[in-house]
Protein backbone atom coordinates (compact mmCIF):
# COMPACT_ATOMS: atom_id res chain seq x y z
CA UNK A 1 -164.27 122.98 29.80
CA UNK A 2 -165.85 124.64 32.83
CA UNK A 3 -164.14 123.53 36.22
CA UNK A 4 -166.25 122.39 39.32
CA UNK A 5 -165.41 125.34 41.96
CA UNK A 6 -164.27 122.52 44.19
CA UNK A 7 -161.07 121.64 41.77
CA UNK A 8 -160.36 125.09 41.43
CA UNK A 9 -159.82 125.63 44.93
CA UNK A 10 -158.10 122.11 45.55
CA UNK A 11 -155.70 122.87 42.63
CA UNK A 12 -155.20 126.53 44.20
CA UNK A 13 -154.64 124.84 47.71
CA UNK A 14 -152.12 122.65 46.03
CA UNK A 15 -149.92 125.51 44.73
CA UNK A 16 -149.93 127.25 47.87
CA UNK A 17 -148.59 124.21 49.68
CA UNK A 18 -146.09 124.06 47.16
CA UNK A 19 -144.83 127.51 46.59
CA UNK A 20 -145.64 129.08 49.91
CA UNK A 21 -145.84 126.30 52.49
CA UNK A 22 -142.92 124.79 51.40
CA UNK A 23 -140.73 126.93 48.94
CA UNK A 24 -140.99 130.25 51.51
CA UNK A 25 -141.31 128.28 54.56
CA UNK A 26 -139.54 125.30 54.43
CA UNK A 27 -136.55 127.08 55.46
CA UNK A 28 -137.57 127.68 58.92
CA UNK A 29 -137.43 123.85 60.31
CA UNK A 30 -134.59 123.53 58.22
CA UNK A 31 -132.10 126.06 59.19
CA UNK A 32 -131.52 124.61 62.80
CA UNK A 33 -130.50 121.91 60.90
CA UNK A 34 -127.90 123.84 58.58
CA UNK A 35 -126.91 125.67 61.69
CA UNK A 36 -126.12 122.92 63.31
CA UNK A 37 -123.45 121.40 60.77
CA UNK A 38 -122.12 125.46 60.98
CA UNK A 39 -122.76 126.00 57.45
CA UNK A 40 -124.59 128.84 58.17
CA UNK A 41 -124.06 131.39 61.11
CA UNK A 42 -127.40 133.37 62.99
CA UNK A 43 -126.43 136.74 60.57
CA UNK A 44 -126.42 135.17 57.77
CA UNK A 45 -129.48 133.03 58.58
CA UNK A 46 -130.98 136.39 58.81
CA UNK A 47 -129.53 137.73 55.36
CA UNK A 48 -130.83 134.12 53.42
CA UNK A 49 -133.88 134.93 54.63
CA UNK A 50 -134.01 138.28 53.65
CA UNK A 51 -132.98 137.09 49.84
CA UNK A 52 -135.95 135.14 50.13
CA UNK A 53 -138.13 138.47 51.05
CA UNK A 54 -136.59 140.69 48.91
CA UNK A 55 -137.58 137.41 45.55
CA UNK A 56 -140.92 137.62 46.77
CA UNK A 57 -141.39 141.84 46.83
CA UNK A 58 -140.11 141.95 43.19
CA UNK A 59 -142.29 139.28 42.20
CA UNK A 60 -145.25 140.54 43.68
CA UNK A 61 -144.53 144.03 42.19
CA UNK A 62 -143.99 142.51 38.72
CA UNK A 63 -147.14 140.29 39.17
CA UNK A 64 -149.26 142.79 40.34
CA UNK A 65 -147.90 145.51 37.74
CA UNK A 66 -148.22 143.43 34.38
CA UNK A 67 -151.48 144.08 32.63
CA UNK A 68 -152.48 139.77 32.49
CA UNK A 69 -154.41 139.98 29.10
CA UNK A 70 -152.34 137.21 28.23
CA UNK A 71 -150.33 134.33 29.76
CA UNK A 72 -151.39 134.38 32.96
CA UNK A 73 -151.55 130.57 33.03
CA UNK A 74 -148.21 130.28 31.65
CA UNK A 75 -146.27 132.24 33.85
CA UNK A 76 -148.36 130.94 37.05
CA UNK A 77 -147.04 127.30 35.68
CA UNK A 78 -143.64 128.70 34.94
CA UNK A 79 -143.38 130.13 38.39
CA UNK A 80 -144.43 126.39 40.30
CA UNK A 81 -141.74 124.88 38.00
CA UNK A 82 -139.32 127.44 39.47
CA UNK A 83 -140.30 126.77 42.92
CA UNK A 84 -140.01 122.97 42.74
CA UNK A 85 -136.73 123.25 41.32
CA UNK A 86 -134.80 125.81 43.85
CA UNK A 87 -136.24 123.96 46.78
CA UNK A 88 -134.22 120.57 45.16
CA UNK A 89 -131.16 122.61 44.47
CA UNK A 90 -130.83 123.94 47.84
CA UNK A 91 -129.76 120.38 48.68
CA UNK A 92 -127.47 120.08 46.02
CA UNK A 93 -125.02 122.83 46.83
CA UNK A 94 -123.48 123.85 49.84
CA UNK A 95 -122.80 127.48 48.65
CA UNK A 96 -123.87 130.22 50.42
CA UNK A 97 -123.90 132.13 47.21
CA UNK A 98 -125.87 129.73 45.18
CA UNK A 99 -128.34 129.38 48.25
CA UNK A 100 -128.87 132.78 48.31
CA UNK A 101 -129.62 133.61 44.46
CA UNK A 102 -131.70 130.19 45.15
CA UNK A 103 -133.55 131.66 48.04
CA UNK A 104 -134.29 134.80 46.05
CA UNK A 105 -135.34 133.00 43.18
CA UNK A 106 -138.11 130.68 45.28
CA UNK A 107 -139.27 133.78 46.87
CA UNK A 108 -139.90 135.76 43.69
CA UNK A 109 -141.73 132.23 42.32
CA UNK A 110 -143.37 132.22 45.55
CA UNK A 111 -145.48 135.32 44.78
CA UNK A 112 -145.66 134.94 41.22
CA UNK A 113 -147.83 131.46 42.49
CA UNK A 114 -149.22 133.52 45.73
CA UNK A 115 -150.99 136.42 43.33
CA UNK A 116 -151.67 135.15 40.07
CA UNK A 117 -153.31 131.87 41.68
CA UNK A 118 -154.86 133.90 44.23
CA UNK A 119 -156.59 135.82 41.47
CA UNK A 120 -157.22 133.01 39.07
CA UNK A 121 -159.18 130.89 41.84
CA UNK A 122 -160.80 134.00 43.80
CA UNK A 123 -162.01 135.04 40.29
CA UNK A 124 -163.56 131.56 39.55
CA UNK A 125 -165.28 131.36 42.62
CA UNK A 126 -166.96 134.61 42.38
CA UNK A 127 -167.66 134.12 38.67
CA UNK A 128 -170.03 131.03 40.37
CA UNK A 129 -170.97 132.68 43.43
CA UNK A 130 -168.59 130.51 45.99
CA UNK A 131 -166.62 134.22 46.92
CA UNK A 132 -167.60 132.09 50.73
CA UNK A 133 -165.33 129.31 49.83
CA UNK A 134 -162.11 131.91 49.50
CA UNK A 135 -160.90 130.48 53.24
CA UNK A 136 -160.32 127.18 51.95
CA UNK A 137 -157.90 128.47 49.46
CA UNK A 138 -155.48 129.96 51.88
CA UNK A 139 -155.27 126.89 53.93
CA UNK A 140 -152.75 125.54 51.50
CA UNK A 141 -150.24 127.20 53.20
CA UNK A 142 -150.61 125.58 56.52
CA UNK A 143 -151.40 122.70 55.02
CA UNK A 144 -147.62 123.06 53.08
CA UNK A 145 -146.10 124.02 56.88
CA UNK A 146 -147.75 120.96 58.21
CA UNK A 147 -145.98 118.45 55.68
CA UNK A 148 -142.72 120.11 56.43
CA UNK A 149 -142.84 119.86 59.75
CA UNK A 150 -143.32 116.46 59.60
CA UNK A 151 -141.60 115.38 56.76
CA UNK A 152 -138.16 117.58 57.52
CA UNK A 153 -137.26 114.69 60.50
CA UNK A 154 -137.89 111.89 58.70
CA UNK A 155 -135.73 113.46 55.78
CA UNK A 156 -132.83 114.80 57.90
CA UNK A 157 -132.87 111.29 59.64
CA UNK A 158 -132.13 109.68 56.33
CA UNK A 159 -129.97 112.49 54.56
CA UNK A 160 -129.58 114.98 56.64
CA UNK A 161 -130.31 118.83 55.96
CA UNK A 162 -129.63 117.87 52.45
CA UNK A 163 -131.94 115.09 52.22
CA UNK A 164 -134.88 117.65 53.91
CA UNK A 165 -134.20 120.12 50.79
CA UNK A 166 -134.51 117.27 48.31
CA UNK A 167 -137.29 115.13 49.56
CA UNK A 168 -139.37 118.25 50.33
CA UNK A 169 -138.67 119.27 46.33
CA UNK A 170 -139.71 115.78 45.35
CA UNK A 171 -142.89 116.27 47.44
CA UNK A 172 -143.47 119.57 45.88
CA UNK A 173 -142.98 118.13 42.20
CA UNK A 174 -145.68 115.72 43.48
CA UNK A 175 -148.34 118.36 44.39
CA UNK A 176 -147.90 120.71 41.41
CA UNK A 177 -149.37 117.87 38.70
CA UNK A 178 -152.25 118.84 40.38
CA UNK A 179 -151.48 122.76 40.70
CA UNK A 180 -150.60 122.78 37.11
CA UNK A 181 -153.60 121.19 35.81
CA UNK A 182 -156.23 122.75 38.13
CA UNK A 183 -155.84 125.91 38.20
CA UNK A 184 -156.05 128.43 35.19
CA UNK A 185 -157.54 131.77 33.81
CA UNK A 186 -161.28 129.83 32.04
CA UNK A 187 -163.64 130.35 34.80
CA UNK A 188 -163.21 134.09 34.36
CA UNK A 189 -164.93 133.79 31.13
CA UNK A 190 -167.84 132.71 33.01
CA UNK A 191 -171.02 135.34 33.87
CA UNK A 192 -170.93 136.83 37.15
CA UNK A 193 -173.27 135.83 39.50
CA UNK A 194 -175.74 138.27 40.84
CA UNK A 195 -174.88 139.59 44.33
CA UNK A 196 -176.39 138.60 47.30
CA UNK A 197 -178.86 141.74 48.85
CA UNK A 198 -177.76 140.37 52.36
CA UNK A 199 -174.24 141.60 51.55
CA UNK A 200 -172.79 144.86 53.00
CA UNK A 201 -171.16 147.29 51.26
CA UNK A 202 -167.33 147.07 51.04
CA UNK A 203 -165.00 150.62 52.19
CA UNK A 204 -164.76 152.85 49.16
CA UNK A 205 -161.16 152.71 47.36
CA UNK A 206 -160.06 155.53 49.18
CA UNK A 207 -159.95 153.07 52.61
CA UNK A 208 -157.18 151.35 50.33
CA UNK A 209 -154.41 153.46 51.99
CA UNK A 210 -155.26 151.96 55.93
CA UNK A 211 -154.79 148.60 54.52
CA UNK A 212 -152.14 148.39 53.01
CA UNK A 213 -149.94 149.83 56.08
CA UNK A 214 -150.96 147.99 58.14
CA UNK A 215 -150.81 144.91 56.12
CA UNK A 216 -147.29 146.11 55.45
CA UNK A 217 -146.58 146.30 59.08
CA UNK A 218 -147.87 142.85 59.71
CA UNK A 219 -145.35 141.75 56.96
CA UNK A 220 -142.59 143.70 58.88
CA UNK A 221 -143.29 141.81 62.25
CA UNK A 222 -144.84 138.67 61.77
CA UNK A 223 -141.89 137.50 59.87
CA UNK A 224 -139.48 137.32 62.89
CA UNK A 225 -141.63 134.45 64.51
CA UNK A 226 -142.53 132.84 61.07
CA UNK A 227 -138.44 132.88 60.09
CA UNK A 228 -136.84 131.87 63.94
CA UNK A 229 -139.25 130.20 65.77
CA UNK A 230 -137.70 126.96 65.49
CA UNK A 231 -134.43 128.21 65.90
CA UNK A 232 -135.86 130.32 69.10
CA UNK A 233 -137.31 126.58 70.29
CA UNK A 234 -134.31 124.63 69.49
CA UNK A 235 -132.43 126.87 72.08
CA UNK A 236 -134.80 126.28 74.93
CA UNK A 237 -134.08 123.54 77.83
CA UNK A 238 -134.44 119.96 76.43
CA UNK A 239 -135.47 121.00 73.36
CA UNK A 240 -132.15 120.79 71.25
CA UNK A 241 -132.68 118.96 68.41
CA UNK A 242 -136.50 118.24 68.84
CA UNK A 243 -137.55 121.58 67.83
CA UNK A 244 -139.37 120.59 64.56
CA UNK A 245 -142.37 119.54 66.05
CA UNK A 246 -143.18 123.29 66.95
CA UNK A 247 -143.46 124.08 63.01
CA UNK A 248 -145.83 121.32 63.23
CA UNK A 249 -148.10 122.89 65.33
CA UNK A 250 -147.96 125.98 63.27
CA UNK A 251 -148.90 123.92 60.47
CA UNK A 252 -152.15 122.22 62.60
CA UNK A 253 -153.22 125.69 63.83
CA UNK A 254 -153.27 127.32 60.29
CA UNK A 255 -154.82 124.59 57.97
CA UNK A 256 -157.87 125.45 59.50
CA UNK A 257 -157.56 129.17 60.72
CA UNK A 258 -158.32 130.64 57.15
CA UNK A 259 -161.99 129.02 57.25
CA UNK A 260 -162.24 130.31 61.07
CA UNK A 261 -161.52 133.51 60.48
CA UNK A 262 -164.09 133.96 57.32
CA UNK A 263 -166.10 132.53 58.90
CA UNK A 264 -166.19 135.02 61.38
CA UNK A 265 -165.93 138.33 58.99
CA UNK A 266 -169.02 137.10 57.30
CA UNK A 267 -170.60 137.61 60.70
CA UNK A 268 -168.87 140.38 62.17
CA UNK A 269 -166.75 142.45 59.18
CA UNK A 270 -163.79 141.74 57.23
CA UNK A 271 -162.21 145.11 58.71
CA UNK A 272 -162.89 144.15 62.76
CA UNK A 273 -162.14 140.59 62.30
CA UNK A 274 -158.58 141.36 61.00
CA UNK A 275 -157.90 144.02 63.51
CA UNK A 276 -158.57 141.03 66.08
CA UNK A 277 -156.50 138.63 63.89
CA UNK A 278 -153.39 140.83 64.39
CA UNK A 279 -154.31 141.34 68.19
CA UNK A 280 -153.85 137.94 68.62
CA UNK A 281 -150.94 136.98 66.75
CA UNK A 282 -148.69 140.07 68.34
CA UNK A 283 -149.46 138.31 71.86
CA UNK A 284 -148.20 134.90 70.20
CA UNK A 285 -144.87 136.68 69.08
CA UNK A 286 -144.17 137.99 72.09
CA UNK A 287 -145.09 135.19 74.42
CA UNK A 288 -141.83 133.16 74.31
CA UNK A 289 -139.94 136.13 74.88
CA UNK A 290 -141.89 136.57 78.35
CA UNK A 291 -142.49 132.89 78.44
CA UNK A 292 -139.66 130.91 77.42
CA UNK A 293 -140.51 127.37 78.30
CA UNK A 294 -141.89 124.63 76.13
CA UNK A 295 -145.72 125.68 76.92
CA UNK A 296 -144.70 129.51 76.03
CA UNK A 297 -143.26 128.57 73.01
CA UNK A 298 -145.79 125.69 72.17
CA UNK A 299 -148.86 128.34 72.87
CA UNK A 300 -146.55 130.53 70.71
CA UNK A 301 -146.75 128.21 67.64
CA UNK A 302 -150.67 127.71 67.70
CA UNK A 303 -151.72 131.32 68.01
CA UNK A 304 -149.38 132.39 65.27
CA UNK A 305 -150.33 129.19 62.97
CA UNK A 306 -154.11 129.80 63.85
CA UNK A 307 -153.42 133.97 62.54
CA UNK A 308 -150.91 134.58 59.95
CA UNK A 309 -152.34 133.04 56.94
CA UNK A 310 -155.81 134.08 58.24
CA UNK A 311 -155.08 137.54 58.13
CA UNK A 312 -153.59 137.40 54.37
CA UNK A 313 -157.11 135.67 53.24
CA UNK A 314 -159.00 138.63 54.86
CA UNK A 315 -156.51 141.19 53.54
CA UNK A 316 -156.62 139.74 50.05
CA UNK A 317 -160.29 138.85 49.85
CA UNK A 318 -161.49 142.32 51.44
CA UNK A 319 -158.81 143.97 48.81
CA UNK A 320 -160.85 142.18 45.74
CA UNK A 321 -164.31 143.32 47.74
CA UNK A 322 -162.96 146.63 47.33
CA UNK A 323 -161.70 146.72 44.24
CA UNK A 324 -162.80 143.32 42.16
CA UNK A 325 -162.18 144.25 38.24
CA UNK A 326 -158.20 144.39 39.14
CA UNK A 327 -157.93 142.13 41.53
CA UNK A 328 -154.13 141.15 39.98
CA UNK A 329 -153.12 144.50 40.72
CA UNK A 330 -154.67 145.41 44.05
CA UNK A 331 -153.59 141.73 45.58
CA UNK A 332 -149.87 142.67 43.87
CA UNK A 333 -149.70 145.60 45.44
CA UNK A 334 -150.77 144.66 49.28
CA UNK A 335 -147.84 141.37 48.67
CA UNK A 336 -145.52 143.87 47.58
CA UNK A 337 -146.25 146.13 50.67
CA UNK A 338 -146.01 142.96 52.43
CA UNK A 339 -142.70 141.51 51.19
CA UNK A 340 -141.33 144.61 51.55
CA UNK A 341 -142.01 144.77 55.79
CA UNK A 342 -140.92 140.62 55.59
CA UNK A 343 -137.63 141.50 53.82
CA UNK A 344 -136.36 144.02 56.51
CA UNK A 345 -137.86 141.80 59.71
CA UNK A 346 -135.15 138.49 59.25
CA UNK A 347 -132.09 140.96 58.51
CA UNK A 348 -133.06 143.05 61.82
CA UNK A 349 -133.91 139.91 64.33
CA UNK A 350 -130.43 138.26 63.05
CA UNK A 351 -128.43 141.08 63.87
CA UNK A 352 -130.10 141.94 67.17
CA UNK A 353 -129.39 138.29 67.97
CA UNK A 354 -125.98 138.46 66.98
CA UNK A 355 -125.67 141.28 68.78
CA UNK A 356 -127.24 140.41 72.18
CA UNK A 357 -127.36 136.71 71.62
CA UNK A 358 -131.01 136.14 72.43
CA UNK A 359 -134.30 137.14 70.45
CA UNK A 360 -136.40 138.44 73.02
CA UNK A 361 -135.48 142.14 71.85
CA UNK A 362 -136.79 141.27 68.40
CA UNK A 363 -139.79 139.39 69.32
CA UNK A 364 -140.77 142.22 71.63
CA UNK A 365 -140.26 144.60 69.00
CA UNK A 366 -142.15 142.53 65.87
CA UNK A 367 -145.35 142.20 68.68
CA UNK A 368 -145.03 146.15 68.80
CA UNK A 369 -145.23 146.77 65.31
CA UNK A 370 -147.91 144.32 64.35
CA UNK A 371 -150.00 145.89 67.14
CA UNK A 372 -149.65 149.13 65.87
CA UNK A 373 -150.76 147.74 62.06
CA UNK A 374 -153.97 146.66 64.17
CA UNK A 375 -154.44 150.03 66.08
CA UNK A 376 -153.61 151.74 62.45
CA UNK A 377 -156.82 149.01 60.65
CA UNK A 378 -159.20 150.33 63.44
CA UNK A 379 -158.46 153.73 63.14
CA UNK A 380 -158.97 153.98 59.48
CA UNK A 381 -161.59 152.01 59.85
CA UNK A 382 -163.17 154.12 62.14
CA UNK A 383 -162.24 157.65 60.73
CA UNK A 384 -163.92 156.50 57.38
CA UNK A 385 -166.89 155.44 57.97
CA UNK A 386 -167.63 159.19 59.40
CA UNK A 387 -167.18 159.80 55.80
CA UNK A 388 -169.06 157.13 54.00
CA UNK A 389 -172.06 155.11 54.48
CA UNK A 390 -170.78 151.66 54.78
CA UNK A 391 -170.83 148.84 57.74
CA UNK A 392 -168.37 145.99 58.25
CA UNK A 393 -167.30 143.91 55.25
CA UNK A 394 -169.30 140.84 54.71
């Protein structure tokens, strides 16, 4: 039975809370937590994170290399089972080994959800001509961020750290009745609809190159704020122990931002849109390193919230423009290229931390790099449409 578009992208927004907003991210509020009992030192907060990374760039190779003729569904639902269960067993244990296979394993789940449900939904809606509604999707993430951030003080006030692993798994069990169910491969089956003459051309294939570096860069340095910056807040003036609430704000600022920001490229062009995107977000990383007070690092939180998811839905949803009858593969690849920039950014920020005992070298540097991916977007952008005979990306 043919699914309303609207369940589709509910059940999609559901597994990204799940497997993204919460199995990747959930970590962040949390670790101040496990840092605080010293279970876990600022090194190896930096190496668990990494795992996590280095889960999610094999799973996004394998999902993005496996020719889906079949099982698609089933591994998608395989993968959210996966998740649920190594966020609960992260509160079970207090082995650094078994968190950091567990870490791994919720990354590589992580993108296994990200990519095939990415692909499942994005193909639905353009099977029914909704391609428009593709923001909405990606606001399961911040939507995921949000409940953590709120959710992680009430646990740890009950339990503890290990009480914020397990009721955030029981949450997540919660939300994936609805991932499960909603979201498969049957709308794909269903004609394409005719394209709209209003719509400008997408950058030939060749253009593919640009975006994935830079994309890949803005894996390599938005990852430092989106791993620390609770840990970076929790070390501010009066802010010890209250540092949660920042994730919260991430969590407001990016439920939203994916609809903003499409909104936006349908008016101005996918490519200029996410140029701006990562203009914005390098000046949020850097801020608290030039700002470090409660408004630096508050002003911090929104303007990476309101960019970091946004610039994934333009990144995926210009990749399918480009190249919509592999959409699997071409999403695959830019996560790998992603998850292979996030997997070296925690590892790098820990041990300039450890080294100089204070993050502003590594937010300074992650601000650099994303502004270059931005510089790198326009440039492509610009070179190639000397050679072709396309506008901006509707």
């Amino acid at each position: 039975m043919s699914r309303h578009p609207l369940v589709q992208v509910t059940g999609g927004i559901c597994a990204l809370l799940l497997a993204m907003g919460i199995g990747r991210f959930a970590y962040t509020p949390i670790l101040p937590l496990m840092q605080q009992d010293q279970l876990i030192s600022d090194a190896a907060s930096g190496y668990l994170a990494s795992s996590n990374y280095a889960g999610y760039l094999l799973g996004a190779l394998l999902a993005g290399w496996i020719p889906w003729k079949t099982h698609k569904t089933s591994c998608y639902r395989a993968s959210l089972a996966a998740s649920v269960l190594s966020t609960v067993l992260m509160g079970l244990t207090a082995s650094y080994a078994a968190w950091f296979v567990l870490r791994f394993v919720s990354g590589a789940a992580s993108a296994f959800v990200f990519v095939l449900a990415s692909s499942m939904v994005l193909d639905g809606l353009a099977a029914k001509g909704k391609t428009a509604w593709s923001g909405i999707l990606y606001g399961g993430v911040g939507f995921g961020i949000l409940a953590s951030g709120l959710l992680v003080p009430l646990f740890d006030g009950l339990w503890g750290w290990r009480g914020a692993w397990l009721g955030l798994g029981a949450f997540s069990g919660l939300i994936a009745v609805f991932a499960w169910r909603w979201v498969d491969e049957e709308a794909r089956r269903e004609p394409a609809a005719a394209a709209s003459p209003a719509r400008l051309t997408a950058p030939p294939a060749r253009w593919i190159p640009w975006l994935i570096a830079a994309y890949g860069m803005e894996g390599l340095g938005y990852i430092v704020t989106g791993t620390f910056i609770v840990a970076i807040a929790d070390k501010l003036p009066g802010m010890a122990g209250h540092s949660a609430w920042v994730w919260t704000l991430v969590g407001l600022a990016a439920a939203p931002s994916c609809i903003v920001w499409s909104f936006f490229a349908a008016k101005k062009g996918f490519v200029r849109i996410l140029g701006a995107a990562m203009l914005v977000q390098a000046i949020g990383i850097v801020l608290p390193a030039i700002w470090p007070t409660t408004a630096g690092i508050s002003i911090s939180a929104v303007l990476f919230g309101a960019t970091f998811m946004g610039i994934t839905a333009l990144a995926t949803t210009l990749a399918r423009q480009i190249n919509p009858t592999q959409s699997s593969r071409i999403i695959g690849i830019l996560t790998a290229v992603y998850g292979a920039g996030q997997m070296l950014g925690p590892s790098g920020a820990g041990l300039l931390f450890h080294m100089t005992h204070q993050y502003n070298s590594a937010l300074i540097g992650a601000g650099v790099i994303v502004l270059a991916g931005a510089c790198l977007l326009s440039t492509g952008f610009s070179y190639d449409k000397k050679r072709g005979n396309y506008d901006a990306v509707r």
